[in-house]
Protein backbone atom coordinates (compact mmCIF):
# COMPACT_ATOMS: atom_id res chain seq x y z
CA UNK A 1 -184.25 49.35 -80.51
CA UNK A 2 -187.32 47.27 -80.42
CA UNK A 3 -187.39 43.23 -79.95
CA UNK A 4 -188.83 42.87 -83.24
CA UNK A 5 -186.29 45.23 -84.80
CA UNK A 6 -183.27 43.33 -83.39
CA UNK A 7 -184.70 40.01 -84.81
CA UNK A 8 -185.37 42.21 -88.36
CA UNK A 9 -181.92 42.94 -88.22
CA UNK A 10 -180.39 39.70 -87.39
CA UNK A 11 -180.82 37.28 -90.49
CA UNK A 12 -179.71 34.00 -88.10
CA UNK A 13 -181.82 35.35 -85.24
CA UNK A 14 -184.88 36.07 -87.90
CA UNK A 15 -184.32 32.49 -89.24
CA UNK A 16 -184.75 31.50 -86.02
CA UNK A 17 -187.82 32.68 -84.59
CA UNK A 18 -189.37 32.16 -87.56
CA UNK A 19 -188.30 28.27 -87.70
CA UNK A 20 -190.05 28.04 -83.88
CA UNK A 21 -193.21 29.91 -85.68
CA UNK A 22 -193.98 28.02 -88.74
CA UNK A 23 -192.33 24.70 -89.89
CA UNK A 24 -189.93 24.65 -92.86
CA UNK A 25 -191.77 24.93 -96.31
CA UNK A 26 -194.82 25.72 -94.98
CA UNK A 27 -197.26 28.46 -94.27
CA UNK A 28 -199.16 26.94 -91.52
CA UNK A 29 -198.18 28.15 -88.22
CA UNK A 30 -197.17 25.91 -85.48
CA UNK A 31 -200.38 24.89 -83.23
CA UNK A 32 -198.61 26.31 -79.91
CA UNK A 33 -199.12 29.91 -81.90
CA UNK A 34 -202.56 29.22 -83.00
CA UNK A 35 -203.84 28.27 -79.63
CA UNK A 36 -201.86 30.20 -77.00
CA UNK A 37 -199.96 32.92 -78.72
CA UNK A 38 -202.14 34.57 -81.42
CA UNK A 39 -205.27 34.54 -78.99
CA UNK A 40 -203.06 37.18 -77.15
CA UNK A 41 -201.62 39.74 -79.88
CA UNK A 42 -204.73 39.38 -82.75
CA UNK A 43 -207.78 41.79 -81.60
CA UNK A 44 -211.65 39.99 -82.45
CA UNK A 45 -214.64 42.71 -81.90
CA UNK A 46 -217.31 41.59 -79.44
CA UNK A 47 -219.72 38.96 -81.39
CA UNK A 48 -217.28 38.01 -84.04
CA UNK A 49 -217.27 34.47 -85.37
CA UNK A 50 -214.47 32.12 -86.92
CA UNK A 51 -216.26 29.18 -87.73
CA UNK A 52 -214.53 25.99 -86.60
CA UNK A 53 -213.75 24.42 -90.20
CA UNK A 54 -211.96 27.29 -90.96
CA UNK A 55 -207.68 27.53 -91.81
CA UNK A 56 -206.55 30.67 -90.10
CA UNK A 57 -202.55 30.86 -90.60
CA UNK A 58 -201.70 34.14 -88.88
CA UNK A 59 -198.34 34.55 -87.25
CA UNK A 60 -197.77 38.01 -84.51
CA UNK A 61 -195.51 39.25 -86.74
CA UNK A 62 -198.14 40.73 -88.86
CA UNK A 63 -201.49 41.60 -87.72
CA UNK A 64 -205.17 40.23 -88.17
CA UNK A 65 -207.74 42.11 -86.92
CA UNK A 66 -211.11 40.77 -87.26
CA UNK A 67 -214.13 43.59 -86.30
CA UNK A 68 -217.41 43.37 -83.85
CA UNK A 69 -220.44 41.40 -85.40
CA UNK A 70 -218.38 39.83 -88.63
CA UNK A 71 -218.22 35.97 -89.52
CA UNK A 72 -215.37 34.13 -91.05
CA UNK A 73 -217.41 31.18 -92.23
CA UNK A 74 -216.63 27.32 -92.90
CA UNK A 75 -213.61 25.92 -95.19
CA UNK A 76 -212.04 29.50 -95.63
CA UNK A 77 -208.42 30.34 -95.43
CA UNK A 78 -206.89 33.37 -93.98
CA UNK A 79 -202.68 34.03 -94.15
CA UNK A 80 -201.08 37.08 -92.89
CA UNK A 81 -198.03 35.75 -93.40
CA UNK A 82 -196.75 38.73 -95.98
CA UNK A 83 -198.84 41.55 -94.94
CA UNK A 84 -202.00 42.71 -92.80
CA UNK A 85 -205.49 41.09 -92.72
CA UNK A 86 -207.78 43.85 -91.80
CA UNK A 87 -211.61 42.69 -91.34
CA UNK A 88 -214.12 45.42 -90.21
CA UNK A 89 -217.71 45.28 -88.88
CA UNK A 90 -220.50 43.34 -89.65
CA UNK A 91 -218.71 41.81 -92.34
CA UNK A 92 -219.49 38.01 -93.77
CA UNK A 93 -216.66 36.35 -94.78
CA UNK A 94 -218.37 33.27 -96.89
CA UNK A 95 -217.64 30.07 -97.26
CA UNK A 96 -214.62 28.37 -98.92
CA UNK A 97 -212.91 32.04 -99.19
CA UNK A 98 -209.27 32.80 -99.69
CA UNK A 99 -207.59 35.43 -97.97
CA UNK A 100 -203.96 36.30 -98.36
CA UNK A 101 -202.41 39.82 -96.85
CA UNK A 102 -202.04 42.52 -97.01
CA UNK A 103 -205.88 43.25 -97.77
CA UNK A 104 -208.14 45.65 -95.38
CA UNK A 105 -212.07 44.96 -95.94
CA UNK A 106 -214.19 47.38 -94.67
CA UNK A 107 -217.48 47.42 -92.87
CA UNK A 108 -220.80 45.93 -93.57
CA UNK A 109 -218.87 43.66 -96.53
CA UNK A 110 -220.12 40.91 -98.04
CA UNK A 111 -218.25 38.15 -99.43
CA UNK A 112 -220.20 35.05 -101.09
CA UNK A 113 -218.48 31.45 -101.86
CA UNK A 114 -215.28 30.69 -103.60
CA UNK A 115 -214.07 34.08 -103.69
CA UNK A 116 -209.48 34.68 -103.60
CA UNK A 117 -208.17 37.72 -102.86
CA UNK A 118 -204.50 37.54 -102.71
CA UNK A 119 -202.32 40.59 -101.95
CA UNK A 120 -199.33 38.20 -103.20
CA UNK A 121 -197.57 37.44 -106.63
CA UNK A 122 -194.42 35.19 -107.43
CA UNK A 123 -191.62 36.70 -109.71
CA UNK A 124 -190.92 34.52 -112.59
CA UNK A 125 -188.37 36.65 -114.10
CA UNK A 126 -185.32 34.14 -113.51
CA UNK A 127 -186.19 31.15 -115.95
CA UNK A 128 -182.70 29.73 -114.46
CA UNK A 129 -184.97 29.02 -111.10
CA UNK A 130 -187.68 27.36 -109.89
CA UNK A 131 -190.81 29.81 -109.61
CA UNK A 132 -191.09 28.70 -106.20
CA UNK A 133 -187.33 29.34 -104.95
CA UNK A 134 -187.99 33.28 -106.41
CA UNK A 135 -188.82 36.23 -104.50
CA UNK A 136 -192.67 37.22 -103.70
CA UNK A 137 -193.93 40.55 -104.47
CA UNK A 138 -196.91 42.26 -102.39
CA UNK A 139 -199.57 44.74 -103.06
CA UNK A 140 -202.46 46.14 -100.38
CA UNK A 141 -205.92 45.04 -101.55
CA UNK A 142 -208.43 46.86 -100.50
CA UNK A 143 -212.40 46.67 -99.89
CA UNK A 144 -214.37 50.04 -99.34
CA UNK A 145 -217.51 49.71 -96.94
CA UNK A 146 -220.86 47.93 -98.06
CA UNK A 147 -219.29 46.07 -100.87
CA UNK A 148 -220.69 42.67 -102.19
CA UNK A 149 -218.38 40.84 -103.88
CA UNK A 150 -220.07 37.64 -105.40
CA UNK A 151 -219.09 33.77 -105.70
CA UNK A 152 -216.28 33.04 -107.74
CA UNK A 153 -214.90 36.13 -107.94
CA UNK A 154 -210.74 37.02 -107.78
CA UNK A 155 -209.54 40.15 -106.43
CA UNK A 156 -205.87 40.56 -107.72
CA UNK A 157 -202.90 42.04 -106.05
CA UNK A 158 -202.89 46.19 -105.61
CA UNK A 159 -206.41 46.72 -106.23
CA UNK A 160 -208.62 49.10 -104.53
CA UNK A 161 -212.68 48.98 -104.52
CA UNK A 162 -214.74 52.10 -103.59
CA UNK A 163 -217.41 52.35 -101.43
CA UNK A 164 -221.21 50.29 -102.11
CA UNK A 165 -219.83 48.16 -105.27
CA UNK A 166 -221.10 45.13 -106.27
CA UNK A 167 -218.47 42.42 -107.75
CA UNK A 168 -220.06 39.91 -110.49
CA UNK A 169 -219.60 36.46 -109.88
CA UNK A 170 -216.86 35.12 -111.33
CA UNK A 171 -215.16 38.76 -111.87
CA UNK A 172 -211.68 39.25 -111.64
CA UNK A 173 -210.54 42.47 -110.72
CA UNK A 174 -207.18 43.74 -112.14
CA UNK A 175 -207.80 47.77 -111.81
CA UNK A 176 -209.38 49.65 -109.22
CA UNK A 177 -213.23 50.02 -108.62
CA UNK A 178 -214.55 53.44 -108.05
CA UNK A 179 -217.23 53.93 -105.38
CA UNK A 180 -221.24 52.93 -106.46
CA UNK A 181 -219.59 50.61 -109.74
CA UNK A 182 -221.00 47.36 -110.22
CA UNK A 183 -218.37 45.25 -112.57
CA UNK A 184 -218.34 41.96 -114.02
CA UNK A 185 -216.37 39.68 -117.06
CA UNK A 186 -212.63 38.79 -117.07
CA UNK A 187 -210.69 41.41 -117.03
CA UNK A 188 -213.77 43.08 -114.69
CA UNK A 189 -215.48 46.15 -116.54
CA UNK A 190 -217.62 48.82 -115.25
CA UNK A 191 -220.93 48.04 -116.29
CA UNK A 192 -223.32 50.45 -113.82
CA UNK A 193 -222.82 53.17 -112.26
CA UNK A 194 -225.04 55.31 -109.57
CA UNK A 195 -226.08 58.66 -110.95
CA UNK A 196 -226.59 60.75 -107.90
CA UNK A 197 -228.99 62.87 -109.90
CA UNK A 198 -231.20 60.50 -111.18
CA UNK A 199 -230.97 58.42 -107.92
CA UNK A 200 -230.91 54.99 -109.66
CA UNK A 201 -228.30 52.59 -110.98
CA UNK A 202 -227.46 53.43 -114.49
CA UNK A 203 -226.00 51.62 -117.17
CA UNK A 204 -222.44 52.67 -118.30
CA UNK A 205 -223.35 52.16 -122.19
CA UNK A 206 -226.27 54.33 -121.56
CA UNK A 207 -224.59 57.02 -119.52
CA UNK A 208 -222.29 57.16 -122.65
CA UNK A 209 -225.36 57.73 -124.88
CA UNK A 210 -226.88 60.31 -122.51
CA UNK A 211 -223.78 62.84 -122.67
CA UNK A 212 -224.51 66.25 -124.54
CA UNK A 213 -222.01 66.21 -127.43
CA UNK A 214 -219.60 68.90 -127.43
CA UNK A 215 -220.71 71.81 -129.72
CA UNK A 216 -218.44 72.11 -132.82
């Protein structure tokens, strides 16, 4: 049995370690894992960038991987605290961005301003406790290659976007995206698609029109 598993399986031991990690009631890590023990377990691709005004609360227990070329820019927040933070290439990470596990974001992504993406919900069932003192539930967000996803925008727990989709400012995404869909409006709707035949960007209302009806 592993090191990690024996702490897993130890509830005092877990308690523990995770005490010495990150204080009580918070979800900032200590600064002795920020500065000596993250730099050693968390991989960063050659030419990657964390700009200095950034808050990057990631513990060992759960990884952050942040690809070659990418930038995590000014005032952003990343937590891996309950679940993965996957980053890929050549990704820009805007500023005054929220990023809470488990989400993967793929290559050549771009994220603009004041954008959250939070793989993490609160129950609320129990209306005997505080929301806060309930259990949290996660769900893997994640970002296909060449995305833009715009300012403002909210990426909710469990969703997936394809490959090449754009993201309307101030969107927020409840269902999945399927590759080459731009969406917009609250709850996000498809409102182009690319038509691989025609080779542009069509729009959905239009591709509706354009159908042959069935023959009766």
């Amino acid at each position: 049995m592993s090191i990690a598993d024996k702490i897993k399986g130890n509830p005092k031991l877990k308690n523990m370690v995770h005490r010495m990690l990150i204080p009580k009631g918070e979800a900032r890590p200590r600064l002795w894992v920020k500065l000596f023990l993250n730099r050693f377990i968390h991989k960063r691709g050659a030419g990657s960038t964390i700009r200095f005004n950034t808050r990057i609360d990631v513990v060992p227990f759960n990884k952050f991987m942040l690809g070659k070329g990418s930038v995590i820019e000014d005032f952003s927040t990343v937590n891996n605290g309950v679940g993965d933070v996957i980053i890929g290439s050549n990704t820009l990470i805007g500023m005054s961005n929220v990023l809470i596990g488990p989400i993967s974001i793929g290559n050549n992504v771009i994220f603009a301003q004041n954008i959250v993406a939070s793989g993490l919900n609160h129950e609320y069932k129990d209306i005997n406790l505080p929301i806060h003192e309930q259990k949290v539930t996660v769900a893997q967000i994640t970002v296909g290659d060449d995305c833009w996803v715009a300012a403002n925008a909210i990426l909710t727990a469990g969703v997936t976007i394809g490959k090449h989709c754009v993201i309307a400012a101030g969107a927020v995404v409840t269902k999945d995206v399927p590759d080459y869909t731009v969406v917009a409006g609250n709850p996000a709707k498809a409102i182009k698609q690319y038509d691989h035949t025609m080779k542009e960007w069509v729009r959905v209302d239009q591709m509706v029109k354009s159908k042959p009806k069935p023959v009766q």
